[in-house]
Protein backbone atom coordinates (compact mmCIF):
# COMPACT_ATOMS: atom_id res chain seq x y z
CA UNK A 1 130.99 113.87 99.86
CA UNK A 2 133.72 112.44 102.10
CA UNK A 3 131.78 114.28 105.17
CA UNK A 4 128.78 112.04 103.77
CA UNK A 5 130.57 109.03 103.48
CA UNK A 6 131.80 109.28 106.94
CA UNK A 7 128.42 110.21 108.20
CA UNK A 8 127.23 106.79 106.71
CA UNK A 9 130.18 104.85 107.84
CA UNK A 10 129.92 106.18 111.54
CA UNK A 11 126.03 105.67 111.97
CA UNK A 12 127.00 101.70 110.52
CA UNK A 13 129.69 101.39 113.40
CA UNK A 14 127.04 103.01 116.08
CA UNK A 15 124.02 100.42 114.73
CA UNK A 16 126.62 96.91 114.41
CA UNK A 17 128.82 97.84 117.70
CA UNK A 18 126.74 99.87 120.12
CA UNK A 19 123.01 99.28 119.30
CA UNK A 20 122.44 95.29 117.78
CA UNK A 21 126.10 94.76 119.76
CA UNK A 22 127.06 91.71 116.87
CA UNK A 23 130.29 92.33 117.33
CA UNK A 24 132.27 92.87 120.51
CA UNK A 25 133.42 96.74 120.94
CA UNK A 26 137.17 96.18 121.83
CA UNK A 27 140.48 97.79 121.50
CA UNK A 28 141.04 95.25 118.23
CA UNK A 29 137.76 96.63 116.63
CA UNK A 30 138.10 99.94 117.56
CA UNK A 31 141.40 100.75 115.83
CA UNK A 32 140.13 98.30 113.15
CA UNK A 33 137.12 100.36 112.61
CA UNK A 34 139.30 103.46 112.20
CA UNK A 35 141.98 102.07 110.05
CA UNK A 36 139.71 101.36 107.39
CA UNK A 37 137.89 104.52 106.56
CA UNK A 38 141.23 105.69 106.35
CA UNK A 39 142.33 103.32 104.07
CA UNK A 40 139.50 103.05 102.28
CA UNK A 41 138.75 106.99 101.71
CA UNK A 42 142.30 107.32 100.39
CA UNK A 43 142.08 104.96 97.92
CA UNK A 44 139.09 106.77 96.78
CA UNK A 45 140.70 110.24 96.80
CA UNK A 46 143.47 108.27 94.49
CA UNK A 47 141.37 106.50 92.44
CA UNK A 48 138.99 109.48 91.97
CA UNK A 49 141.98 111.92 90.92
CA UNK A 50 143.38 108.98 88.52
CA UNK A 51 139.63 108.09 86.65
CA UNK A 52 137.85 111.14 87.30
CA UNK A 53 139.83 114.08 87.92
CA UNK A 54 138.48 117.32 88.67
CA UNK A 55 139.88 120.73 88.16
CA UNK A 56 138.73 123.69 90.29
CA UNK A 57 139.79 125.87 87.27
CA UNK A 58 137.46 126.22 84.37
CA UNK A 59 137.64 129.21 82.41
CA UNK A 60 135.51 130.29 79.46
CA UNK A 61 137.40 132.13 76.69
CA UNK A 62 136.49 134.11 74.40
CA UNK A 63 137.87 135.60 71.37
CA UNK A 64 138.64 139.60 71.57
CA UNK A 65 139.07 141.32 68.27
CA UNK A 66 140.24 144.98 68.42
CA UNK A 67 138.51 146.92 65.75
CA UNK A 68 140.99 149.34 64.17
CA UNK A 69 140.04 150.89 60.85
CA UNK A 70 141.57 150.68 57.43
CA UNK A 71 141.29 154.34 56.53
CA UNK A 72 141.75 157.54 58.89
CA UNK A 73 138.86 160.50 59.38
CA UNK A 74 136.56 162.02 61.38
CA UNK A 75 133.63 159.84 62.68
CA UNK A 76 130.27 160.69 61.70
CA UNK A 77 127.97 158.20 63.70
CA UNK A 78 128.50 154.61 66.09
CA UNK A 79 125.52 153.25 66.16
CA UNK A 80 126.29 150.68 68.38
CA UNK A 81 125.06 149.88 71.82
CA UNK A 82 127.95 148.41 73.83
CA UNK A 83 127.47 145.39 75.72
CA UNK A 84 124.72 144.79 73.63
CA UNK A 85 124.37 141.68 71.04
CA UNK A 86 125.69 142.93 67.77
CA UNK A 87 125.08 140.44 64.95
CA UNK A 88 128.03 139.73 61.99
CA UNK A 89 127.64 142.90 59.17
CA UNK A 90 125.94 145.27 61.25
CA UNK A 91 127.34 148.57 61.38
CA UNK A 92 129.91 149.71 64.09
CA UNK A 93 130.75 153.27 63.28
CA UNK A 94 130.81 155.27 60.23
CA UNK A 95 133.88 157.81 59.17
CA UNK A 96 133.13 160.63 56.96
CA UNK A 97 133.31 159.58 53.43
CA UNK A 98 133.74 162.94 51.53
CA UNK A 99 137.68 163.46 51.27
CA UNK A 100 137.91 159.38 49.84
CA UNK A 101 134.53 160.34 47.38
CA UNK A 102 136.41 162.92 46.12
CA UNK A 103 139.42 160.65 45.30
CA UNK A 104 136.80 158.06 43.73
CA UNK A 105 135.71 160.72 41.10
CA UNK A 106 139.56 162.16 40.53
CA UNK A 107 140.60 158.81 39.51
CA UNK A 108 137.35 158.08 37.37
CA UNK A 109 138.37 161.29 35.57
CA UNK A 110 141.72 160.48 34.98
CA UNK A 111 140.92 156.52 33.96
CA UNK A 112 138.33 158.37 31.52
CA UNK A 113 141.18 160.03 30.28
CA UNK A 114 143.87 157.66 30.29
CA UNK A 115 141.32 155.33 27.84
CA UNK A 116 140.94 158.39 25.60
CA UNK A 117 144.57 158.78 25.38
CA UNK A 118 144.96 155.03 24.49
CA UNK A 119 142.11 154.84 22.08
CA UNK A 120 144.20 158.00 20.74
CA UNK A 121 147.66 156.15 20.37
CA UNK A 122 145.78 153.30 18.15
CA UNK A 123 144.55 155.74 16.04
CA UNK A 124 147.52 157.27 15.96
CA UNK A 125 148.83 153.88 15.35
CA UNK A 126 146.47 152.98 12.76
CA UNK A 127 147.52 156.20 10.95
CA UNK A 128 151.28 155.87 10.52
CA UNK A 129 151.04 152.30 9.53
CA UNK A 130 148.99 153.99 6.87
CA UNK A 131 151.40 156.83 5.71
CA UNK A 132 154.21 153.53 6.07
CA UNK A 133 151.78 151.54 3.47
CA UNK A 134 151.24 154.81 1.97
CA UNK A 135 155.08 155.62 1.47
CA UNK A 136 155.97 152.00 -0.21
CA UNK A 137 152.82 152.58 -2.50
CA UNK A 138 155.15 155.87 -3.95
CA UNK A 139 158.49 153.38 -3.82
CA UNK A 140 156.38 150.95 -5.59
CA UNK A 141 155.25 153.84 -8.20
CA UNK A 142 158.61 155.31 -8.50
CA UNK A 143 160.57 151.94 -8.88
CA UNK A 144 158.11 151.34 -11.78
CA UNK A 145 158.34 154.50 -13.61
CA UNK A 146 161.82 154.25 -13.53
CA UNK A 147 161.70 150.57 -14.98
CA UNK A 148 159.20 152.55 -17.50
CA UNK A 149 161.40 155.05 -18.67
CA UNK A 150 164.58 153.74 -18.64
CA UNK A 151 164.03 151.22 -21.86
CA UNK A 152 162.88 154.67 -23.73
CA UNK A 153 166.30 156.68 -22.57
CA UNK A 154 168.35 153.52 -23.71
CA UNK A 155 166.39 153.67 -27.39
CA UNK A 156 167.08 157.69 -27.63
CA UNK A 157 170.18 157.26 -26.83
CA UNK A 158 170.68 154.61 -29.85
CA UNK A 159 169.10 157.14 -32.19
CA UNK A 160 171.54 159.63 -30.97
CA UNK A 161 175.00 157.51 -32.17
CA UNK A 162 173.20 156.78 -35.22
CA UNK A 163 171.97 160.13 -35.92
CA UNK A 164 175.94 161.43 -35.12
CA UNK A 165 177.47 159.08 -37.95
CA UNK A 166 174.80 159.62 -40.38
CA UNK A 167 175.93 163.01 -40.12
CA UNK A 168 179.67 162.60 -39.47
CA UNK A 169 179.44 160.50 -42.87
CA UNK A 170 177.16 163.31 -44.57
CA UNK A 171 174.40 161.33 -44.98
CA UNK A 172 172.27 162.28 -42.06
CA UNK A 173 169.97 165.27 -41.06
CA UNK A 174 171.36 167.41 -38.22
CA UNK A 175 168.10 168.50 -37.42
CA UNK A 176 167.23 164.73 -36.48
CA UNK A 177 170.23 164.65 -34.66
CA UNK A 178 169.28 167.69 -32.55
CA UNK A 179 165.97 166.17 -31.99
CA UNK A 180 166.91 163.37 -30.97
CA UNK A 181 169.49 164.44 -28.65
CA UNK A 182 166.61 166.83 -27.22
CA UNK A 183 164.41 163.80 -26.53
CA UNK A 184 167.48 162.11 -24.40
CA UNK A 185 168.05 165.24 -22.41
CA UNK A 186 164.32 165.00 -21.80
CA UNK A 187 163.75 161.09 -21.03
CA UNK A 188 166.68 162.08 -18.61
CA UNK A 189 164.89 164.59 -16.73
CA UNK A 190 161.85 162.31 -16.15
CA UNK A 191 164.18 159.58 -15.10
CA UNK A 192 165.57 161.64 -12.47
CA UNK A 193 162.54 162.63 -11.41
CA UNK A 194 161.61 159.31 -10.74
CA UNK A 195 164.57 158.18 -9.02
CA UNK A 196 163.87 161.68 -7.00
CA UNK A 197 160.59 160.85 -6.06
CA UNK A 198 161.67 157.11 -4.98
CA UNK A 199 164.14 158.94 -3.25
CA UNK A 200 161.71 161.20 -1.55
CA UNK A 201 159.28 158.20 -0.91
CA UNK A 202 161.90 156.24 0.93
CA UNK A 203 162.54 158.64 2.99
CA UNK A 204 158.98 159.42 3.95
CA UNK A 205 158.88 155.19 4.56
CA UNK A 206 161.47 155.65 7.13
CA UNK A 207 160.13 158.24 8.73
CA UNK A 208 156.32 156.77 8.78
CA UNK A 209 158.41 153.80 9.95
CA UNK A 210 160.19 155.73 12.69
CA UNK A 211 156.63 157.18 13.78
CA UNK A 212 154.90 154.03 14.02
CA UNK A 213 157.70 152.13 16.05
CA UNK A 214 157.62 155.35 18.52
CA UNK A 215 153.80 154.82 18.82
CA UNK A 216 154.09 151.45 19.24
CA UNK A 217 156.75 151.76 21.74
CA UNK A 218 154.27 154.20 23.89
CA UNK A 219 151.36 151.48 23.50
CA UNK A 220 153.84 148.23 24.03
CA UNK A 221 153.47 148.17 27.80
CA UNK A 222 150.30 145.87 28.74
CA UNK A 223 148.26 144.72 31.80
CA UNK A 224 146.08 142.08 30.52
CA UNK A 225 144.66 143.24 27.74
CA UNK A 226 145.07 147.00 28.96
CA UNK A 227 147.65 149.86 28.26
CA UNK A 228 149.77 150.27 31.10
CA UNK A 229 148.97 153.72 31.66
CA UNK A 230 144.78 152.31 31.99
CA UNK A 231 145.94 149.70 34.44
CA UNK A 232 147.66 152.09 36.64
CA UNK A 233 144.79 154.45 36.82
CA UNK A 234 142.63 151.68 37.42
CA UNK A 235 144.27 150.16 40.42
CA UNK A 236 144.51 153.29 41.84
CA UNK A 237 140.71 153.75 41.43
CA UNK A 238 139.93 150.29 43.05
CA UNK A 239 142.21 151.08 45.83
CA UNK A 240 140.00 154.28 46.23
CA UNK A 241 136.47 152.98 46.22
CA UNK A 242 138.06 150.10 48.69
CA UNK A 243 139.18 152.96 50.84
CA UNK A 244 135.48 154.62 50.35
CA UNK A 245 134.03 151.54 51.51
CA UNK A 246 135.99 151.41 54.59
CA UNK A 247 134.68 154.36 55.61
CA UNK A 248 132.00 152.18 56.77
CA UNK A 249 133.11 150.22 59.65
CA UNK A 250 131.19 146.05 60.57
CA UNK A 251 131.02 143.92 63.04
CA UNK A 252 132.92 141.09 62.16
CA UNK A 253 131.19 137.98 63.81
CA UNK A 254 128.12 137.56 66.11
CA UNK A 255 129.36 139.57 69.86
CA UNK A 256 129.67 142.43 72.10
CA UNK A 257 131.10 145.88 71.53
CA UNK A 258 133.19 146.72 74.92
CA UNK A 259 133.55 149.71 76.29
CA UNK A 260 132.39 152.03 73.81
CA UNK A 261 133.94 155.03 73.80
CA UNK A 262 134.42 156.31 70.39
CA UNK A 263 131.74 159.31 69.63
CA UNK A 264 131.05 161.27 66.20
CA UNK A 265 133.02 164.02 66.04
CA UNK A 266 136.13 162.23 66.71
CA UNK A 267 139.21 161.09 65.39
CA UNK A 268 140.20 157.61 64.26
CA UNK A 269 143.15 156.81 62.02
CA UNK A 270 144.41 153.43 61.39
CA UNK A 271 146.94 152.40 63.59
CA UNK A 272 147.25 149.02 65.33
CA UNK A 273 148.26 150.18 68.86
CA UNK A 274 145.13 152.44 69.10
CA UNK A 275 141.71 150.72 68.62
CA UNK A 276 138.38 152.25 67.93
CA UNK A 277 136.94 149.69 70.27
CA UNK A 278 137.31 146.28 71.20
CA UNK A 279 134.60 143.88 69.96
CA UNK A 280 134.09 140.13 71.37
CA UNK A 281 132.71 137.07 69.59
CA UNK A 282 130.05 135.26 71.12
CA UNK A 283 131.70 132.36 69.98
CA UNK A 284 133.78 130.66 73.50
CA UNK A 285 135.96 127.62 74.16
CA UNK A 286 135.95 126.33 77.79
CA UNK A 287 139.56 125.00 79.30
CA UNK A 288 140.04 123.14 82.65
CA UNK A 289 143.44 123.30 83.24
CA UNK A 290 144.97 120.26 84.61
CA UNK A 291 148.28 118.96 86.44
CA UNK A 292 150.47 117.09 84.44
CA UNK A 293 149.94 113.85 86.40
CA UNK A 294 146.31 113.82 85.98
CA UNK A 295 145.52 113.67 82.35
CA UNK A 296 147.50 110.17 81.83
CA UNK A 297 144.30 108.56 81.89
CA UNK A 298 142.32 111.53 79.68
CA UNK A 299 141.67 110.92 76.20
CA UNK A 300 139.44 113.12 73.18
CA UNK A 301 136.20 112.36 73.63
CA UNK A 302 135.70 111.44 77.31
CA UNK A 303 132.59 112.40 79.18
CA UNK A 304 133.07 115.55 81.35
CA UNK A 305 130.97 117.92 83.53
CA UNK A 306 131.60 121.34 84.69
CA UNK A 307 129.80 124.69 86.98
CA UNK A 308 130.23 128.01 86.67
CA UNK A 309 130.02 130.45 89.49
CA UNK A 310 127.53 132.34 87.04
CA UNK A 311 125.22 129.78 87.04
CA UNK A 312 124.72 128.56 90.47
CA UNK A 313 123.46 125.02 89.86
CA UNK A 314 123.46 124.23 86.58
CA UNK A 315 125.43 121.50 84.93
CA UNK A 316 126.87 121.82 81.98
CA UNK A 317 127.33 118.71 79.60
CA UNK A 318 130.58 118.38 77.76
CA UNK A 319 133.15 115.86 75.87
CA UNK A 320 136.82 116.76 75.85
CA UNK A 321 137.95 118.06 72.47
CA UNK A 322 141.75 118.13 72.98
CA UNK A 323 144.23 118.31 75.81
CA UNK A 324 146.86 121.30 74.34
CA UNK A 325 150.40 119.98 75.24
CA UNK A 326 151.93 123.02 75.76
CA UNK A 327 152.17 125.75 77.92
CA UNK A 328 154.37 128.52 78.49
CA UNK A 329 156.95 127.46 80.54
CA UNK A 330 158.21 125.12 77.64
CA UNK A 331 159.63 127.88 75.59
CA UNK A 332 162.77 129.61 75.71
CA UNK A 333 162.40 133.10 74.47
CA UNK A 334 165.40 134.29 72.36
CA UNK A 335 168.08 135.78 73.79
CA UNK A 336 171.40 136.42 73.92
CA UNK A 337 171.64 135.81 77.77
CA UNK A 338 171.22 132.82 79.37
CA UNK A 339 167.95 131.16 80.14
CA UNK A 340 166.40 132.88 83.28
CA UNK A 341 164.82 130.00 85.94
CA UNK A 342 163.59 132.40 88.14
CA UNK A 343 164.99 133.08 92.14
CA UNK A 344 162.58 130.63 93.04
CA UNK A 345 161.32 127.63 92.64
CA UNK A 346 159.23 127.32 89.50
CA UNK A 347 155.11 127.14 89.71
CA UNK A 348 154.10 123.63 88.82
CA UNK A 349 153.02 123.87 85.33
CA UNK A 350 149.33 123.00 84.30
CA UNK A 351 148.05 121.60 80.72
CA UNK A 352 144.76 123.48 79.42
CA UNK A 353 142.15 120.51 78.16
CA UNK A 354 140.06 122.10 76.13
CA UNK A 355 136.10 121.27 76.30
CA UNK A 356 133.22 120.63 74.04
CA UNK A 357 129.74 121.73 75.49
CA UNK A 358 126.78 119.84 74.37
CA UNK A 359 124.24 120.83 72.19
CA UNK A 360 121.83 120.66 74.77
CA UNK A 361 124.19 123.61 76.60
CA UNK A 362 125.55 125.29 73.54
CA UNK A 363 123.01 127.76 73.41
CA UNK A 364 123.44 128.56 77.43
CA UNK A 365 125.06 132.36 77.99
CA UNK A 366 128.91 132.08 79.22
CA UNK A 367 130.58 135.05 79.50
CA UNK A 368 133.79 135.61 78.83
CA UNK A 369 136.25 135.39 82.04
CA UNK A 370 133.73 132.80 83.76
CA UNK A 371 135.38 130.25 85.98
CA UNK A 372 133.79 126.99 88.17
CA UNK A 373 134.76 123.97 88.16
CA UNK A 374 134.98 120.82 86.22
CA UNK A 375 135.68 117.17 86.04
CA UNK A 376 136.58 114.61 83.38
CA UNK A 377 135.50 110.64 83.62
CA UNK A 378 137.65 108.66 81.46
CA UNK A 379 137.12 105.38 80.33
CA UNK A 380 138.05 103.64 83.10
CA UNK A 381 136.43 103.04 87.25
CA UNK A 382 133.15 103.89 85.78
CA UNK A 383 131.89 102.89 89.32
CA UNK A 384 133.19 105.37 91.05
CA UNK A 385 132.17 108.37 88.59
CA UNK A 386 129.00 109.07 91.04
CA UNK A 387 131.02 109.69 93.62
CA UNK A 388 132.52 112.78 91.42
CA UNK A 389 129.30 113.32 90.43
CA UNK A 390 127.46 114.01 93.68
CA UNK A 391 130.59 116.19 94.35
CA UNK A 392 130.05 118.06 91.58
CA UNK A 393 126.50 118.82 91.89
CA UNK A 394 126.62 119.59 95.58
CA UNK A 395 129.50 122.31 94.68
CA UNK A 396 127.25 123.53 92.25
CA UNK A 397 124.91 124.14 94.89
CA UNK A 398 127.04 125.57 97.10
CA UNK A 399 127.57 128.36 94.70
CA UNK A 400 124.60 129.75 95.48
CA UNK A 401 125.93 130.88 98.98
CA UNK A 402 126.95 134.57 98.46
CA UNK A 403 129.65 134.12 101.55
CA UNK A 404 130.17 138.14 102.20
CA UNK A 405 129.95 140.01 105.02
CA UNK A 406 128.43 143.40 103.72
């Protein structure tokens, strides 16, 4: 564009000075018709870099997930394609299911099992609050007889006395008096029965008791509304279909499976540092990184324009989304050393701005690692944007020169 400029400013001098000859061609004009495209381009360069500056480094970036699986085994099939468009939930590659199916029905056994066993205890349960209820029904019983019988022993034992000094006084039967010291020798017996068999039924409380707070004790622990036992099982089952359905590996977003090289037959275990292959989104973010001194000027939302050496050409519509005010060189990592500068002088450090492609562009192809480059036109010297402009789209064309010698 300067070359153009200069082009036009030249053939100007040549038509004023030499051809029409309206102004005298002197020493005075000549260095006067020098000093100002001079002056006058670097002003432009200035203003250009201040209200419109470019960036010859504009990289698309993409994200890069590496796919590692949740559960280890053989692989049975990877029916994917690589470098070929995978859309989000299709299958990547499948591991052999059988030793984690297994492990599902195990556990369904055992949680089968484990609810038998707690339906068990609460009948169990059910059964020694019965023999408790069962045990203070005989108390009850025994209590009562005992009130029963004890009113009778008290009246035989009245007849007795009298029956003794009827006799002692000769005016009673001894035969009475036998009897009636028979029927206190036999109230007594049933009265010790009963106290025996209150005896026996308290016991048989306590131990009905004893039971049911050792049953209750084995059933106390509770998940919810599940017996501990039950909710154990049943995690562990969860965590075993989760692992069978991980067996079954998906893309995770709209992209490209890299470098495929995982084949059935394999094996894949999961493990971070080792990746069954690296998938990346088709989703991108374009950066033009900056120097410092030039994005004074740059705000969100700005008008900007950038080429990629991929598309020879083409124009690409964007607005600036953000400038990211950080970079590298502004941390210190931790350490117990001191801070190392370098043995040279530091690189200059540059500010990504990050880029927002139109919707008229958003559906163009930009693959990851592309670079051009770019320029931003603030909000201010909106007269000299063209001038960025035309330099834009000329480099654009440019990029169709494939400058190689073989």
């Amino acid at each position: 564009m300067e070359i153009l400029l200069l082009g036009i400013y030249s053939a100007l001098v040549w038509f004023v000075f030499i051809k029409m000859k309206w102004l005298p061609w002197n020493i005075g004009t000549q260095v006067t018709v020098v000093i100002i495209p001079i002056v006058a381009l670097t002003a432009l360069i200035l203003a250009l870099n201040v209200f419109a500056p470019s960036s010859a480094d504009v990289r698309v970036i993409k994200y890069v997930i590496n796919v590692v699986p949740q559960v280890r085994g053989r692989v049975l099939e990877v029916p994917v394609e690589p470098n070929r468009l995978v859309r989000k939930g299709e299958v990547l590659f499948r591991i052999d299911p059988t030793p984690y199916e297994l492990s599902v029905r195990a556990l369904e056994a055992q949680l089968a099992n484990a609810q038998a066993t707690s339906r068990e205890l609460g009948e169990q349960l059910s059964g020694a609050q019965g023999k408790v209820a069962e045990s203070r029904a005989a108390i009850l019983q025994a209590d009562a007889r005992v009130r029963e019988i004890a009113p009778r022993l008290q009246l035989a034992r009245l007849r007795v006395q009298q029956n003794r000094e009827l006799v002692s006084t000769g005016a009673g039967d001894r035969f009475a008096l036998e009897r009636a010291e028979a029927d206190v020798k036999e109230i007594e017996a049933q009265i010790d029965s009963a106290r025996s068999a209150a005896t026996q039924a308290r016991a048989a409380e306590a131990q009905a008791l004893a039971g049911e707070r050792q049953i209750r004790q084995r059933i106390a622990g509770k998940v919810g509304t599940e017996h501990a036992p039950v909710a154990q099982v049943r995690a562990e089952l969860e965590n075993a279909r989760w692992e069978l359905s991980q067996t079954t590996v998906y893309a995770p977003a709209d992209g490209y499976a890299i470098n495929v090289q995982l084949r059935p037959g394999s094996f894949t275990t999961a493990f971070p540092i080792t990746p069954a292959m690296t998938f990346v989104e088709e989703v991108y973010q374009v950066i033009a990184l900056y120097q410092q001194n030039e994005l004074h000027q740059v705000e969100p939302g700005n008008e900007a324009e950038f080429t990629l050496d991929a598309h020879p050409g083409r124009i690409i519509k964007a607005t600036v989304d953000s400038i990211v005010w950080a970079q590298g060189q502004g941390q210190v990592p931790m350490s117990t050393q001191l801070p190392m500068t370098g043995y040279g002088p530091m690189p200059p450090g540059r500010f990504p701005v990050r880029l927002s492609v139109a919707d008229k562009d958003r559906d163009l192809f930009l693959p990851a690692g592309a670079i051009g480059q770019g320029a931003i036109y603030t909000a201010h010297g909106h007269m000299i944007h063209i001038i960025r402009k035309v330099i834009l789209r000329i480099g654009a064309k440019l990029d169709y020169l494939v400058l190689k010698l073989h």
